[in-house]
N, C-alpha and C. Protein backbone atom coordinates (compact mmCIF):
# COMPACT_ATOMS: atom_id res chain seq x y z
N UNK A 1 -23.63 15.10 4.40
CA UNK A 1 -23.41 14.07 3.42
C UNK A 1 -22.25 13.19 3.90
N UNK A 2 -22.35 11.85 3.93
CA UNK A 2 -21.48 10.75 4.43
C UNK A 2 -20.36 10.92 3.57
N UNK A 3 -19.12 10.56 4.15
CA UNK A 3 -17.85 10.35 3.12
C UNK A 3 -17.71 9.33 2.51
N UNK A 4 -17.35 8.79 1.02
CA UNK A 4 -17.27 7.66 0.61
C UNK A 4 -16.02 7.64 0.52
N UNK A 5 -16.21 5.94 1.40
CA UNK A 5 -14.18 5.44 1.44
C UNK A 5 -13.74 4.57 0.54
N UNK A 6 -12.64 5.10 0.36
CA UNK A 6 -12.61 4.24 -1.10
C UNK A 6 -11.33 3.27 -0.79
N UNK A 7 -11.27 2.11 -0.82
CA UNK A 7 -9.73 1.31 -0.33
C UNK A 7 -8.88 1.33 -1.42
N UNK A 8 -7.59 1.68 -0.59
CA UNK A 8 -6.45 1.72 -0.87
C UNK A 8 -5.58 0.42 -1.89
N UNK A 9 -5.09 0.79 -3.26
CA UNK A 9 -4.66 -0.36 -3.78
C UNK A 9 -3.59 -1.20 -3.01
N UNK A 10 -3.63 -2.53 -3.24
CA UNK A 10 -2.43 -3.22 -2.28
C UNK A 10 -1.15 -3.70 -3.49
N UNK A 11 -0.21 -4.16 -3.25
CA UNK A 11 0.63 -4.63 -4.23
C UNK A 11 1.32 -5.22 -3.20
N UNK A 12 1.74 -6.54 -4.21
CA UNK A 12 2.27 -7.39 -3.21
C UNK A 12 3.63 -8.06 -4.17
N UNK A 13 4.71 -8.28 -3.22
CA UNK A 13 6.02 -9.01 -3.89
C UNK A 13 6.32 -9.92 -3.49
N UNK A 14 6.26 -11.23 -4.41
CA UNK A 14 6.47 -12.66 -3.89
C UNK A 14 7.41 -13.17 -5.48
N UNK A 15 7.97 -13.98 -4.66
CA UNK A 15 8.67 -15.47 -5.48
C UNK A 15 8.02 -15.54 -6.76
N UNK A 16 7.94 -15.42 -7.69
CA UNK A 16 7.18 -16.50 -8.36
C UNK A 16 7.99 -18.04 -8.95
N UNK A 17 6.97 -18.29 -9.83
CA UNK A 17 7.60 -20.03 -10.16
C UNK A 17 8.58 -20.01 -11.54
N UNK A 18 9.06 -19.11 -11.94
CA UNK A 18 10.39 -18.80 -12.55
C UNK A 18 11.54 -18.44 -11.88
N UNK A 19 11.22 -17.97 -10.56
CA UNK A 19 12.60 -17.81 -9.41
C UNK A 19 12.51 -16.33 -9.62
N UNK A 20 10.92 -15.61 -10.14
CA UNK A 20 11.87 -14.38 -10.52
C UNK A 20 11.07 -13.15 -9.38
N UNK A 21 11.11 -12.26 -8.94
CA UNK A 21 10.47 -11.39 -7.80
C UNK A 21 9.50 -10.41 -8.39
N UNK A 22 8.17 -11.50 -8.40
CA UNK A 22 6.85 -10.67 -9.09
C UNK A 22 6.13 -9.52 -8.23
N UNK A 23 5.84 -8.30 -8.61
CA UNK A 23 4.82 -7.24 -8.64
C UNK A 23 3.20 -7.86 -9.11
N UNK A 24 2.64 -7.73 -7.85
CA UNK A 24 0.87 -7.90 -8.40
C UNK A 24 -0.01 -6.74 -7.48
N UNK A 25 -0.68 -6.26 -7.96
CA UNK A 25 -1.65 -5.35 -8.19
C UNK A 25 -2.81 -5.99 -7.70
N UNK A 26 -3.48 -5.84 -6.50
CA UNK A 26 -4.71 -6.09 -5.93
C UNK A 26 -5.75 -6.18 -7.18
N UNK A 27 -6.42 -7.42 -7.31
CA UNK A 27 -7.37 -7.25 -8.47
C UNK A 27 -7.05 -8.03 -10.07
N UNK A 28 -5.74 -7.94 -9.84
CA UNK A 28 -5.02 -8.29 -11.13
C UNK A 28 -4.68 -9.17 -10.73
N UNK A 29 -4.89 -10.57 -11.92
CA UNK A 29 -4.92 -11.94 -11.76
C UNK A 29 -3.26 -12.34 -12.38
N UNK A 30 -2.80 -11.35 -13.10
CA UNK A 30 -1.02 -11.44 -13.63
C UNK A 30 -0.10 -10.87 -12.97
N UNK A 31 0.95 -11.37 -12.87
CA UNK A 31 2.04 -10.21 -12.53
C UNK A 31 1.86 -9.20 -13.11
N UNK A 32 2.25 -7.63 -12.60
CA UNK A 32 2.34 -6.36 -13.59
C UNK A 32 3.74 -6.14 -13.87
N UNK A 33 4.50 -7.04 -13.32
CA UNK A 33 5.98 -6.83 -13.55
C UNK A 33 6.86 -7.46 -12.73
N UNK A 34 7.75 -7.90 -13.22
CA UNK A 34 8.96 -9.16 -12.79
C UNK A 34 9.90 -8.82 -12.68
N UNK A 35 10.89 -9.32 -11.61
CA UNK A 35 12.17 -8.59 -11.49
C UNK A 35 13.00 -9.45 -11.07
N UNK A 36 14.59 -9.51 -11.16
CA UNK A 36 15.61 -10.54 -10.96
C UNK A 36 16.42 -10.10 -9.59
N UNK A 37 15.94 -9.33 -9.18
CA UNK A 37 16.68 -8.88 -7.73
C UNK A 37 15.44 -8.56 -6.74
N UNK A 38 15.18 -8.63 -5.91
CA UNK A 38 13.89 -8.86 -4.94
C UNK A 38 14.06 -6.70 -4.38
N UNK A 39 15.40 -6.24 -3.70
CA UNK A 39 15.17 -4.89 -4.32
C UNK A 39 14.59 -4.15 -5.44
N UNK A 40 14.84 -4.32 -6.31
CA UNK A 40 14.26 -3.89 -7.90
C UNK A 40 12.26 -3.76 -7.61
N UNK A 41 12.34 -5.07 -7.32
CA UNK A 41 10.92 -5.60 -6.90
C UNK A 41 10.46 -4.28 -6.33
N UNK A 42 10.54 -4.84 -4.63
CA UNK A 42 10.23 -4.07 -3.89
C UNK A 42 10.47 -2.37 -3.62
N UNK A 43 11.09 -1.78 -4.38
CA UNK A 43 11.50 -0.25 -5.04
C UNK A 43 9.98 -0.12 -6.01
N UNK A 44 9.69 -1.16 -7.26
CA UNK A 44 8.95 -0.51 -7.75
C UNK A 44 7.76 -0.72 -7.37
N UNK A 45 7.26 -1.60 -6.33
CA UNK A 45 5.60 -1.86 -5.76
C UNK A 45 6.12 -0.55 -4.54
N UNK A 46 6.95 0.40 -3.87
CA UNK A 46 7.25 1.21 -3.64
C UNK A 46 6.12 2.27 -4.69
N UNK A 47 7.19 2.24 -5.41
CA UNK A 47 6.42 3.74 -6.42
C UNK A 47 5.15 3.80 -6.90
N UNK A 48 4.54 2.27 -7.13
CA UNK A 48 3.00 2.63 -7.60
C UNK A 48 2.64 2.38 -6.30
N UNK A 49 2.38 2.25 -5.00
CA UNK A 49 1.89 2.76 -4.03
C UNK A 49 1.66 4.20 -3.83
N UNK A 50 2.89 4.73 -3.86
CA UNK A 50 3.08 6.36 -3.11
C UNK A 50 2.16 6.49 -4.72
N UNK A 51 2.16 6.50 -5.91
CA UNK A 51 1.59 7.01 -7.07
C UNK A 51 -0.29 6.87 -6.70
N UNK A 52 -0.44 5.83 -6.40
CA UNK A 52 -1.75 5.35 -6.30
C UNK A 52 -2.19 5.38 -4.39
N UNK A 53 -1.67 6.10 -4.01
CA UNK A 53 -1.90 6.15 -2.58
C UNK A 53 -2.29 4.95 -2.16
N UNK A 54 -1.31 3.88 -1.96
CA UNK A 54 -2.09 2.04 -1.70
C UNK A 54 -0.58 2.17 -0.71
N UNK A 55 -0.77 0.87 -0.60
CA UNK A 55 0.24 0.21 0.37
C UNK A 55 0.79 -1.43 -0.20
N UNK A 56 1.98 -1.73 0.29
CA UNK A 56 2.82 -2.80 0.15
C UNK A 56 3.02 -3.87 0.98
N UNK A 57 2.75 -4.99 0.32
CA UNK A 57 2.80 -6.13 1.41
C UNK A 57 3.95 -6.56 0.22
N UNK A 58 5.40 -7.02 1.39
CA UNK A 58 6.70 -7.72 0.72
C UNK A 58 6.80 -8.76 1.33
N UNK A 59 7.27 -9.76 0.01
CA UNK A 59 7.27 -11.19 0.28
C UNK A 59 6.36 -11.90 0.55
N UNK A 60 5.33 -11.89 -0.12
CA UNK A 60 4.00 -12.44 0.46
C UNK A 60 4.72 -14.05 0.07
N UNK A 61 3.72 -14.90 0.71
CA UNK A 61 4.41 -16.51 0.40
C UNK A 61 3.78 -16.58 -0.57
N UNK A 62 2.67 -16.55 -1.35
CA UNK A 62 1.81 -16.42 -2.53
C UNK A 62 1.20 -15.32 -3.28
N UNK A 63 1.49 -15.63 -4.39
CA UNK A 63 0.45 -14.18 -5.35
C UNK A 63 -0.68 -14.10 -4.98
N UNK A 64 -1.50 -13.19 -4.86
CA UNK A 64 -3.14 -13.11 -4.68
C UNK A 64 -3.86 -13.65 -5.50
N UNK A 65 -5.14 -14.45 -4.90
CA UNK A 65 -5.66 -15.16 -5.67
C UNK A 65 -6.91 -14.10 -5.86
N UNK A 66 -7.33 -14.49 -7.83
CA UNK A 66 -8.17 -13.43 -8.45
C UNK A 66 -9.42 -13.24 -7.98
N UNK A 67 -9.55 -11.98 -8.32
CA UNK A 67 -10.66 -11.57 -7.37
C UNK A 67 -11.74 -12.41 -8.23
């Protein structure tokens, strides 16, 4: 029986247009969460990775556009 692969969630931390350091969730057309220090940010797209076995793209120049 073949293995089914299943891809890995991505989360990505960019700028947004309030100046403030958005969290987005592959798939998800909103920020899941905003932050005023670009650490803060990137700490918590950190934790729902390792939580959700995905990976982190930091500083993207743009939010992902919806699926």
């Amino acid at each position: 029986m073949p293995k089914r692969t299943q891809r890995m969630p991505c989360y990505r931390v960019c700028r947004g247009a309030a100046g403030m350091w958005d969290v987005y969730a592959e798939g998800v057309p909103a920020a899941v969460a905003s932050f005023h220090e670009h650490e803060e940010a990137a700490a918590y797209a950190q934790r729902l990775a390792a939580r959700m076995h995905g990976e982190v793209v930091v500083e993207a120049s743009r939010p992902p556009r919806a699926a």
